[in-house]
N, C-alpha and C. Protein backbone atom coordinates (compact mmCIF):
# COMPACT_ATOMS: atom_id res chain seq x y z
N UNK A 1 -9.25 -45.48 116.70
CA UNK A 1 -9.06 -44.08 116.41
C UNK A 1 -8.89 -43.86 114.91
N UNK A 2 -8.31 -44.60 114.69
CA UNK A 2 -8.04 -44.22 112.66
C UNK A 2 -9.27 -45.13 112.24
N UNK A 3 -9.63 -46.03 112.09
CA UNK A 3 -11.16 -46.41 111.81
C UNK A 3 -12.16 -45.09 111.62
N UNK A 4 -12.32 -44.58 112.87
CA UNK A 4 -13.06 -43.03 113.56
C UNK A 4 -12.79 -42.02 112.26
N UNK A 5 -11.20 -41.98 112.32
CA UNK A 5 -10.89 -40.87 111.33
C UNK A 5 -10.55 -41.19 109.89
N UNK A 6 -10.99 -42.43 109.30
CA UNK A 6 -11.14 -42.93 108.54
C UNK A 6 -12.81 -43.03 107.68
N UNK A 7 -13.52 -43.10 108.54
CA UNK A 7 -14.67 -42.72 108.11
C UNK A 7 -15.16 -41.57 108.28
N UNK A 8 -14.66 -40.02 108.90
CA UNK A 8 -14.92 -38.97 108.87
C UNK A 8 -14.62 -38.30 107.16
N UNK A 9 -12.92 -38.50 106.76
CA UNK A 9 -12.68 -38.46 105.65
C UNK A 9 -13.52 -39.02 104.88
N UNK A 10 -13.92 -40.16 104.66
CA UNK A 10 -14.39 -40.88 103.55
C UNK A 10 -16.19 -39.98 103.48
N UNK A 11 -16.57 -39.90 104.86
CA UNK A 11 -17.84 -39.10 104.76
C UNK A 11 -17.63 -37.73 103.95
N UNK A 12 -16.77 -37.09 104.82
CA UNK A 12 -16.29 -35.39 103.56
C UNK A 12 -16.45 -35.82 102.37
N UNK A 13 -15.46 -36.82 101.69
CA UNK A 13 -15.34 -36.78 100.09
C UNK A 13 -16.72 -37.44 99.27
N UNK A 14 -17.94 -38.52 100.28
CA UNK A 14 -19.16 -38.71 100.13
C UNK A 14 -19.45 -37.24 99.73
N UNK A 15 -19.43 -36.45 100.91
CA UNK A 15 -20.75 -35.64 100.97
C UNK A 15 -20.38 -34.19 99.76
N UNK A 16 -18.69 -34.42 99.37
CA UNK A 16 -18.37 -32.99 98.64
C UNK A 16 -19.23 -33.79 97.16
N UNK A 17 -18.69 -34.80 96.62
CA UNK A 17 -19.17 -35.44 95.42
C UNK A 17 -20.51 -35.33 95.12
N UNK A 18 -21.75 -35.58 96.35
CA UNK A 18 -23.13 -35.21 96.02
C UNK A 18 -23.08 -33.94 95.65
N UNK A 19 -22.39 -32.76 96.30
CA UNK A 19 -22.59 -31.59 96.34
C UNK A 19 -22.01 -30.86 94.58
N UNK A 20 -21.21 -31.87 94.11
CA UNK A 20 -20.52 -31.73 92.64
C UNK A 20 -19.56 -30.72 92.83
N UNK A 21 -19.17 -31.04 93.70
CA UNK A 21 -17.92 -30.26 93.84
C UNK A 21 -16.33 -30.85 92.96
N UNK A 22 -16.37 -31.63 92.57
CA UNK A 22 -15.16 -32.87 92.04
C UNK A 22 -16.12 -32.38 90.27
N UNK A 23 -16.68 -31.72 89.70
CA UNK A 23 -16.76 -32.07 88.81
C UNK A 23 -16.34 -30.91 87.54
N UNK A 24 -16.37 -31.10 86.84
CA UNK A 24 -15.74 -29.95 86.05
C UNK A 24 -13.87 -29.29 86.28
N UNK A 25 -13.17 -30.49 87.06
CA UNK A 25 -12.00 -30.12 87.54
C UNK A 25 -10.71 -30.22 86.04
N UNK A 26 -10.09 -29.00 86.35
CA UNK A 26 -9.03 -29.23 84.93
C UNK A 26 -8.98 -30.70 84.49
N UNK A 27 -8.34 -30.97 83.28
CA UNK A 27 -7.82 -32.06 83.02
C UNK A 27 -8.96 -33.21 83.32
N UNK A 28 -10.16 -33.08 83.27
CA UNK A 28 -10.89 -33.81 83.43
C UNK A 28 -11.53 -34.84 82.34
N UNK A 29 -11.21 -36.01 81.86
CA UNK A 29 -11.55 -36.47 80.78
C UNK A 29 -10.40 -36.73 79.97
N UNK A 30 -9.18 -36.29 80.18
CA UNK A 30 -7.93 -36.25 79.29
C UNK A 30 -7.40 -37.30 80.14
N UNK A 31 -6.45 -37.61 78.90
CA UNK A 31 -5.31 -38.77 79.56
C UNK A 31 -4.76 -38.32 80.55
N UNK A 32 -4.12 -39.17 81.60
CA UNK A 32 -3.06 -38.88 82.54
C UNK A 32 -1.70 -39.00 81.63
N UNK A 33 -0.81 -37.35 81.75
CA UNK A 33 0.05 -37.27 80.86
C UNK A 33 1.05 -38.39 81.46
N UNK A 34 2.14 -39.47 80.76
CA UNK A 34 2.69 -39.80 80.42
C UNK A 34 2.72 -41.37 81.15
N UNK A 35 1.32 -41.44 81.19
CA UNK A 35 0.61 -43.16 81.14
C UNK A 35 1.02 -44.15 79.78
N UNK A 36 1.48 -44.81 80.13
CA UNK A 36 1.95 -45.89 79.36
C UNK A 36 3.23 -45.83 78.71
N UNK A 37 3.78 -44.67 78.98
CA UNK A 37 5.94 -44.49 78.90
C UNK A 37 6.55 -45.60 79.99
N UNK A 38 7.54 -45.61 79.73
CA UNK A 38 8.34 -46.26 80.72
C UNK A 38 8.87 -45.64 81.82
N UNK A 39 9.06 -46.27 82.78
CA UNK A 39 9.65 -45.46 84.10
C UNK A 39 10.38 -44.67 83.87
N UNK A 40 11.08 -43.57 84.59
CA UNK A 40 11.94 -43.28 84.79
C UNK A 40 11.95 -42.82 85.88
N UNK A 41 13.10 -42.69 86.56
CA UNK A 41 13.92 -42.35 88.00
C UNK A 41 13.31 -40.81 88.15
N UNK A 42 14.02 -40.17 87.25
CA UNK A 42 14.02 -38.61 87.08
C UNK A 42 12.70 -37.77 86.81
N UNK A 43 11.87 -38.72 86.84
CA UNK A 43 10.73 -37.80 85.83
C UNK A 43 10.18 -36.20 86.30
N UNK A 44 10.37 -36.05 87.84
CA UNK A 44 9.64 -35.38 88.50
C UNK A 44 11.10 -34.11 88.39
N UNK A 45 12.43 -34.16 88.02
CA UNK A 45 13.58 -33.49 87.61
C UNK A 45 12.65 -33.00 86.29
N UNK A 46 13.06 -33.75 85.62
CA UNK A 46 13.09 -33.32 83.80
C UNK A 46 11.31 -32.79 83.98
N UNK A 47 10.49 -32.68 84.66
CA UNK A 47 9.23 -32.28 84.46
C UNK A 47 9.02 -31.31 84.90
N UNK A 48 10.15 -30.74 86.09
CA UNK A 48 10.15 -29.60 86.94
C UNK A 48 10.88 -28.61 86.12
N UNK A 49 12.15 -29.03 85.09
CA UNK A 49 13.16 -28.23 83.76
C UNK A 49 12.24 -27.66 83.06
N UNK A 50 11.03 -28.61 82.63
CA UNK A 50 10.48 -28.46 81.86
C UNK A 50 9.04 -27.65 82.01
N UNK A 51 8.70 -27.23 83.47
CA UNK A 51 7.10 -26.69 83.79
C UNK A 51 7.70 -24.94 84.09
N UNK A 52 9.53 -24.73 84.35
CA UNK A 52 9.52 -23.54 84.79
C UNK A 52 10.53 -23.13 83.60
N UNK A 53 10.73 -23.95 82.41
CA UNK A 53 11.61 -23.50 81.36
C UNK A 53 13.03 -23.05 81.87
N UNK A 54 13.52 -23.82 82.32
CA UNK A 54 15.25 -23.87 82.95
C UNK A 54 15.77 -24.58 82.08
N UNK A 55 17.09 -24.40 82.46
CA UNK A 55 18.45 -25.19 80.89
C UNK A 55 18.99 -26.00 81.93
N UNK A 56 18.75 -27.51 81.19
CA UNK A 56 19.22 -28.54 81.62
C UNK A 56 20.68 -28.40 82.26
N UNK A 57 21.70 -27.82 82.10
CA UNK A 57 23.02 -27.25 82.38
C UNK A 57 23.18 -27.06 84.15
N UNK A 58 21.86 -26.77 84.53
CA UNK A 58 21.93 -26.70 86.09
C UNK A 58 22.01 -27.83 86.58
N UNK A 59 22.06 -28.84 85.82
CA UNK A 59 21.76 -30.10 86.74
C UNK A 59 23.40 -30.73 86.64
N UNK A 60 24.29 -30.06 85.68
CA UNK A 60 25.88 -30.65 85.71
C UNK A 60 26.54 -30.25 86.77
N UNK A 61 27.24 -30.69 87.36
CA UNK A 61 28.26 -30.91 88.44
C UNK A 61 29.12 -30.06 88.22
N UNK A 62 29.49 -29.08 89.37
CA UNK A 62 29.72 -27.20 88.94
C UNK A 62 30.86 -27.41 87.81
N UNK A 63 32.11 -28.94 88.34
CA UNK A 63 33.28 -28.25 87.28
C UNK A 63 32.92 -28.59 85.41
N UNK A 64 31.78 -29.25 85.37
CA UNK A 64 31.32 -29.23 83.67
C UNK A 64 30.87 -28.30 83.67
N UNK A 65 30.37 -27.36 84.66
CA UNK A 65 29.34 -26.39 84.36
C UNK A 65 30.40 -25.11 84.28
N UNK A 66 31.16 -24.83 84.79
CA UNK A 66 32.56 -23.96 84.41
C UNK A 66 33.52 -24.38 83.28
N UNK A 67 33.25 -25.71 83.06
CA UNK A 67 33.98 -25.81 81.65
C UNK A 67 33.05 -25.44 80.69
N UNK A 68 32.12 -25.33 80.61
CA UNK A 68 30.96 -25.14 79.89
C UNK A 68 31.36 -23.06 79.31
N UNK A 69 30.77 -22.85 80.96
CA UNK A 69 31.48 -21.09 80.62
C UNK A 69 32.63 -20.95 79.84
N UNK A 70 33.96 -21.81 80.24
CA UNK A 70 34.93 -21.48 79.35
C UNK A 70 34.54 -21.74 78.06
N UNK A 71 34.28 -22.76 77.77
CA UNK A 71 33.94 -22.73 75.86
C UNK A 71 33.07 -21.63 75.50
N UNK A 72 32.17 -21.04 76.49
CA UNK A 72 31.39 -19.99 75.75
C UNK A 72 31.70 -18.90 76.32
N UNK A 73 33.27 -18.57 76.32
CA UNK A 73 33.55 -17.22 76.84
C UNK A 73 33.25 -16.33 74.98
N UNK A 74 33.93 -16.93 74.26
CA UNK A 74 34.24 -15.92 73.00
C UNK A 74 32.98 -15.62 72.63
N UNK A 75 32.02 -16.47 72.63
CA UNK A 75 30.78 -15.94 72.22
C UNK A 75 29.90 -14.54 73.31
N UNK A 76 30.37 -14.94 74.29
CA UNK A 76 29.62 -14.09 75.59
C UNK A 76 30.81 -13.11 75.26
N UNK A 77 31.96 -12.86 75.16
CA UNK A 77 32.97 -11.54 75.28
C UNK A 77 32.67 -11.10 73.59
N UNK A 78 32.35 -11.74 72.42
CA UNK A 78 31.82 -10.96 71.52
C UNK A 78 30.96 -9.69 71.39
N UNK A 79 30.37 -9.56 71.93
CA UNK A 79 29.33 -8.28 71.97
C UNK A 79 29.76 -6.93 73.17
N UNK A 80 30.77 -7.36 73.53
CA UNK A 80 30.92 -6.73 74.62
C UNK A 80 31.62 -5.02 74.44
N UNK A 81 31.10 -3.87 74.78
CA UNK A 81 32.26 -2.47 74.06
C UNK A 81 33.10 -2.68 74.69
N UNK A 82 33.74 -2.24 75.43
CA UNK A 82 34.95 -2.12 75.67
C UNK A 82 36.18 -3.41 76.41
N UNK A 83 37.44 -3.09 76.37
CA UNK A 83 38.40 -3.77 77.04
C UNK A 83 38.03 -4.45 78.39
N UNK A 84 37.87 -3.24 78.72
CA UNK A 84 37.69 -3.15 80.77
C UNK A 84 36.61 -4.24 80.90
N UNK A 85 35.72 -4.09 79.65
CA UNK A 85 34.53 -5.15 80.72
C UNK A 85 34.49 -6.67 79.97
N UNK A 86 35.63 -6.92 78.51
CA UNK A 86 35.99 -8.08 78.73
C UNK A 86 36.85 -8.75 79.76
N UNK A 87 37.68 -7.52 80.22
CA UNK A 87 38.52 -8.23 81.59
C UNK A 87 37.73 -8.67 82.19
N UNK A 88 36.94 -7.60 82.56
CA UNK A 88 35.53 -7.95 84.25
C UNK A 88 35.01 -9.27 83.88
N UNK A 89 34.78 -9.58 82.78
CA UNK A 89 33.58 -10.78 82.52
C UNK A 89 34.86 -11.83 82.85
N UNK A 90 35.67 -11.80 82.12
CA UNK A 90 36.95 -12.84 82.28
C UNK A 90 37.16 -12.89 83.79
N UNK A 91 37.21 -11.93 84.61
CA UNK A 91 37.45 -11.91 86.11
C UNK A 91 36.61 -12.75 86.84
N UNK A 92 35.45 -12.27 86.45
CA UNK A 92 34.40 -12.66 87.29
C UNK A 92 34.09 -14.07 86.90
N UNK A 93 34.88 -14.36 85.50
CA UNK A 93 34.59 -15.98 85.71
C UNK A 93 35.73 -16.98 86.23
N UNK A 94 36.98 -16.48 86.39
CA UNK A 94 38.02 -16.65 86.88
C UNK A 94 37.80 -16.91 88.85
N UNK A 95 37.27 -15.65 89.00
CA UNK A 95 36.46 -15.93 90.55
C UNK A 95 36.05 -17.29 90.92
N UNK A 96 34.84 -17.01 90.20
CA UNK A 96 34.11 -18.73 90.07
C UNK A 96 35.10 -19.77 90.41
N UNK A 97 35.86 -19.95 89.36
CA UNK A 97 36.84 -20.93 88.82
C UNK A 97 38.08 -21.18 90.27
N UNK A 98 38.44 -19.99 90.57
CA UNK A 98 39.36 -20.46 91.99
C UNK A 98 38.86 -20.92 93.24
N UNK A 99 37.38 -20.11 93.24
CA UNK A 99 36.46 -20.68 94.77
C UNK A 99 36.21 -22.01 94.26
N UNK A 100 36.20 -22.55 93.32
CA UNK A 100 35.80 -24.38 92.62
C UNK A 100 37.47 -24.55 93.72
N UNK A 101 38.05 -24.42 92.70
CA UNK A 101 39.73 -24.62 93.41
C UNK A 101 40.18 -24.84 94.19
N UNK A 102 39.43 -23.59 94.82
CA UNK A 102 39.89 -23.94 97.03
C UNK A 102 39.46 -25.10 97.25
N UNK A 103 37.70 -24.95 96.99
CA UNK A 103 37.06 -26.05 97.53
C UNK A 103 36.80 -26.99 97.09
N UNK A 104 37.17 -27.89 96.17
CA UNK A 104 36.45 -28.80 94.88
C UNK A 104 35.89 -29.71 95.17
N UNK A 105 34.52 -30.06 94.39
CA UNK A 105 33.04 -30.88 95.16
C UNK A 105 32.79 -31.31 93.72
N UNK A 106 32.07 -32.61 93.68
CA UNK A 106 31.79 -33.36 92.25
C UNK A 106 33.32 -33.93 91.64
N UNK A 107 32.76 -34.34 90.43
CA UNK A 107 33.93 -35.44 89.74
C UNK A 107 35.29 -34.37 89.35
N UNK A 108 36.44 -35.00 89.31
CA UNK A 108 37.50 -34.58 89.18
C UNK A 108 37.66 -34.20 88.01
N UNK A 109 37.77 -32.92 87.00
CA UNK A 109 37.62 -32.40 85.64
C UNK A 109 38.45 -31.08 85.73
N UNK A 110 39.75 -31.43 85.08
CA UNK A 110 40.68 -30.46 84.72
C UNK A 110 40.09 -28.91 84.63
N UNK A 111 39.81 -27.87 85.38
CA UNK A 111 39.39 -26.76 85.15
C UNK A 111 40.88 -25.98 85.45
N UNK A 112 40.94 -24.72 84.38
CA UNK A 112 41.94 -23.49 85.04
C UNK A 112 41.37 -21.90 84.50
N UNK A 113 41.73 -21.50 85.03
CA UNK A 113 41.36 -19.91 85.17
C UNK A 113 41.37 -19.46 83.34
N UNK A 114 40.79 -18.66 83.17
CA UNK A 114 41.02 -17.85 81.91
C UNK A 114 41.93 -17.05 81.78
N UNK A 115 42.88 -16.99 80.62
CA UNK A 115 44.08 -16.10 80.86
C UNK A 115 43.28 -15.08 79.97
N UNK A 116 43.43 -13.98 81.24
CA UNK A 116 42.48 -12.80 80.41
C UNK A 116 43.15 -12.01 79.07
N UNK A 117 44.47 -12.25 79.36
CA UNK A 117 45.09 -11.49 78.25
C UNK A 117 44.47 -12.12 76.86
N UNK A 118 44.94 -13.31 76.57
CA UNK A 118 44.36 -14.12 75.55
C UNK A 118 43.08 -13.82 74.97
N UNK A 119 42.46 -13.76 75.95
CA UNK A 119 40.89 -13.46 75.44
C UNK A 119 41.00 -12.02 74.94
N UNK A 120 41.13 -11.48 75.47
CA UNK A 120 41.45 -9.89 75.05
C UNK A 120 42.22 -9.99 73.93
N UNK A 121 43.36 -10.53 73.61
CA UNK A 121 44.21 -10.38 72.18
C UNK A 121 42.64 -10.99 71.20
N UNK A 122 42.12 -12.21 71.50
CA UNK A 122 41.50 -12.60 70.59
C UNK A 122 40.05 -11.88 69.75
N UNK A 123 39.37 -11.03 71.23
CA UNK A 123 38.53 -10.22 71.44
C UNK A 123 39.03 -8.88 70.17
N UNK A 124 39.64 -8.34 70.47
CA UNK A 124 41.21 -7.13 69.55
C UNK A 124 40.86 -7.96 68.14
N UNK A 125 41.61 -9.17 67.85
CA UNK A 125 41.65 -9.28 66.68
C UNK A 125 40.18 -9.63 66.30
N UNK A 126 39.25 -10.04 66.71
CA UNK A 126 37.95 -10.54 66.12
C UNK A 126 36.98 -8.93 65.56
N UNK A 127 37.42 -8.13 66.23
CA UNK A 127 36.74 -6.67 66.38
C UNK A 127 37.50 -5.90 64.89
N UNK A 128 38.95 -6.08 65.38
CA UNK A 128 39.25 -5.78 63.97
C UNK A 128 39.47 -6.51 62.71
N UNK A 129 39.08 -7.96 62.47
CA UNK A 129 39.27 -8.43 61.02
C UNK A 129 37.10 -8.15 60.69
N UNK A 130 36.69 -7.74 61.92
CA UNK A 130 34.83 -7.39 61.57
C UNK A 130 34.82 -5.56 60.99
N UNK A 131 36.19 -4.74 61.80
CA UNK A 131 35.85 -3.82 61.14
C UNK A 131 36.56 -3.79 59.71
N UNK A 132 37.26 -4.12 59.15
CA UNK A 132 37.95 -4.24 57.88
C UNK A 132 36.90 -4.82 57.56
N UNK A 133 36.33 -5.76 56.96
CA UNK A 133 35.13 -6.92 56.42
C UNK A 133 33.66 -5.62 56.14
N UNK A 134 33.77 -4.87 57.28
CA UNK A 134 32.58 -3.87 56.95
C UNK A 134 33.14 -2.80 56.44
N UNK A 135 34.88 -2.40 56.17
CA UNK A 135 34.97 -1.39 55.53
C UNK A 135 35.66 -1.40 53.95
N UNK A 136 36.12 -2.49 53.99
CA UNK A 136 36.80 -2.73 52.96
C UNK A 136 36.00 -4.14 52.24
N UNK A 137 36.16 -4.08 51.13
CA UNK A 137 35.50 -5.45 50.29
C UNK A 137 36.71 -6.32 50.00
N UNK A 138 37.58 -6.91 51.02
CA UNK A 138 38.48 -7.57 50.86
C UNK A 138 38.20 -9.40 50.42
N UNK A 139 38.67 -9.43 49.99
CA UNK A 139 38.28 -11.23 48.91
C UNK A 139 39.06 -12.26 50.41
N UNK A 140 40.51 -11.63 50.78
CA UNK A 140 41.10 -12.46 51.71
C UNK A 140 40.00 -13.19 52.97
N UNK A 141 40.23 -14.10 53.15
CA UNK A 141 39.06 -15.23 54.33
C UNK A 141 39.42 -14.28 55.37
N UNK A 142 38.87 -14.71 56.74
CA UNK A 142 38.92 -13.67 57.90
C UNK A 142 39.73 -14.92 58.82
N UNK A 143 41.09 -14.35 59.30
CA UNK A 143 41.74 -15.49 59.79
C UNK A 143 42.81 -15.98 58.88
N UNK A 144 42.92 -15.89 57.80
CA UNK A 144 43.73 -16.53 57.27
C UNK A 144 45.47 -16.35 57.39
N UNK A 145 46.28 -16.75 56.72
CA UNK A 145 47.77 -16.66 57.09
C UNK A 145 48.17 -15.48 57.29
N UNK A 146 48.81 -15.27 57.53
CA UNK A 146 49.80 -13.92 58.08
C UNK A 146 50.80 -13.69 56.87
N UNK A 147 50.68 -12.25 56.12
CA UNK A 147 51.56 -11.96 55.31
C UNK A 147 52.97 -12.80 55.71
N UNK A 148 53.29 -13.27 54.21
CA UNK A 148 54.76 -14.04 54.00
C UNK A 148 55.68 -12.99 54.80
N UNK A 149 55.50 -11.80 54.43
CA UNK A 149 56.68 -11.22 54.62
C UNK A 149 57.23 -10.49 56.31
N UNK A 150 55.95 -10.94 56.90
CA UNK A 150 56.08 -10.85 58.57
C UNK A 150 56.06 -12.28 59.30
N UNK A 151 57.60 -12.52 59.94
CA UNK A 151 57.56 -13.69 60.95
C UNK A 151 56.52 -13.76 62.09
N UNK A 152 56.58 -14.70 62.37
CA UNK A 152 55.72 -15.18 63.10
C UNK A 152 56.63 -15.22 64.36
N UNK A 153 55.95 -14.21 65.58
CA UNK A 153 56.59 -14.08 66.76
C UNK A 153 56.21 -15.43 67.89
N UNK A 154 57.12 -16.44 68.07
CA UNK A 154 56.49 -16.96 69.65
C UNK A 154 57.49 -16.87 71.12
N UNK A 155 56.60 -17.26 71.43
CA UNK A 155 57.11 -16.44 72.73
C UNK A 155 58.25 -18.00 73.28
N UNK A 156 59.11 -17.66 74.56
CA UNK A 156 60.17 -18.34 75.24
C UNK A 156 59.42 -19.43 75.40
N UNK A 157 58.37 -20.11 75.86
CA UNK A 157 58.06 -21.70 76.29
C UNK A 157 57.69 -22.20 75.02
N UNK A 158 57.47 -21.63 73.91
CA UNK A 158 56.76 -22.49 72.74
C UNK A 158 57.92 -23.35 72.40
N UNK A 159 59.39 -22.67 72.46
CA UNK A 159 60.43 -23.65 71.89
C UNK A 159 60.41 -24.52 73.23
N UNK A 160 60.33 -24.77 74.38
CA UNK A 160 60.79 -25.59 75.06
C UNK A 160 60.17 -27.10 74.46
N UNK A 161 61.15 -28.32 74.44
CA UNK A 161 60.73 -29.33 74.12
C UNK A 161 59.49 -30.35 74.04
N UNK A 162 58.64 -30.03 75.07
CA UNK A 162 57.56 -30.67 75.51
C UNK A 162 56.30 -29.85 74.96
N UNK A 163 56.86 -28.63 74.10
CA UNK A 163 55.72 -27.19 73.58
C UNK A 163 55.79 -27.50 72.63
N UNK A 164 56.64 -28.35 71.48
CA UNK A 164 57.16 -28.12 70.34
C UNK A 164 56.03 -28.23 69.46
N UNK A 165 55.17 -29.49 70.11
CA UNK A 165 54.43 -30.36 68.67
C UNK A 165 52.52 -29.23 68.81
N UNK A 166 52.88 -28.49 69.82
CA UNK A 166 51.82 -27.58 70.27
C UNK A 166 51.90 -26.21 70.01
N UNK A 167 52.91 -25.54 69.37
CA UNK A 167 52.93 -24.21 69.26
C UNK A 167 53.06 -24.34 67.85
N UNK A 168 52.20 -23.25 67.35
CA UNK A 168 52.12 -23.12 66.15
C UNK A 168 51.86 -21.43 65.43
């Protein structure tokens, strides 16, 4: 039976080739792309990143991929108008971050929620040392010390002992 249907096939691809059907096909005459590299495991991954233009980032294990969001909250809450929808963005990545929590899948990697306030104080001050800088021609760096003549407020856990060498 496969003999039978072994030479039926082989007759088709006989009889398409007289007919020149096989000729003029893309890529015809060109190298086979990536003949004579070395193996790799992945190739048919990194070739699939690479044929639909995706960011390698999908392929990390969700809790790098939420630590990832956290480092690029300030840049993503930069552009943002108002308060309300740096909260939302902070929320909605906070979401993320607790359904990881309930359920946690992949390698074990310290993740915690965004304290939205923080971002928001930082969001506040980044907005206003950009509007001074565009209204005033001030020489002072952006960030720099805090007038001598105003203390520096911290809050009840910074003095606790184990905060000490961390609050600043």
């Amino acid at each position: 039976m496969t003999e039978a249907w072994e030479a039926a096939v082989e007759s088709q691809i006989r009889s398409a080739v007289q007919r020149g059907e096989f000729d003029n096909l893309p890529g015809m005459g060109k190298p086979i792309p990536g003949r004579g590299a070395p193996y790799d495991e992945s190739w048919w991954i990194k070739s699939f990143l690479e044929r639909e233009a995706l960011p390698s980032d999908l392929l990390l294990p969700t809790p790098l991929q939420l630590r990832r969001c956290i480092e690029q909250v300030p840049a993503e809450v930069r552009d943002l108008p108002t308060e309300q929808s740096v909260r939302d963005f902070v929320g909605q990545l906070n979401a993320q971050i607790v359904a990881w929590l309930r359920n946690p899948e992949g390698p074990r990697v310290a993740v915690r929620p965004v304290n939205a306030d923080e971002v928001v104080r930082r969001w506040r001050a980044e907005r206003a040392s950009a509007g001074s800088r565009t209204s005033t021609d001030s020489l002072a760096p952006a960030g720099g010390p805090p007038p001598t003549g105003a203390p520096v407020r911290r809050s009840w856990w910074a003095w606790l002992p184990w905060r000490r060498r961390q609050a600043t």
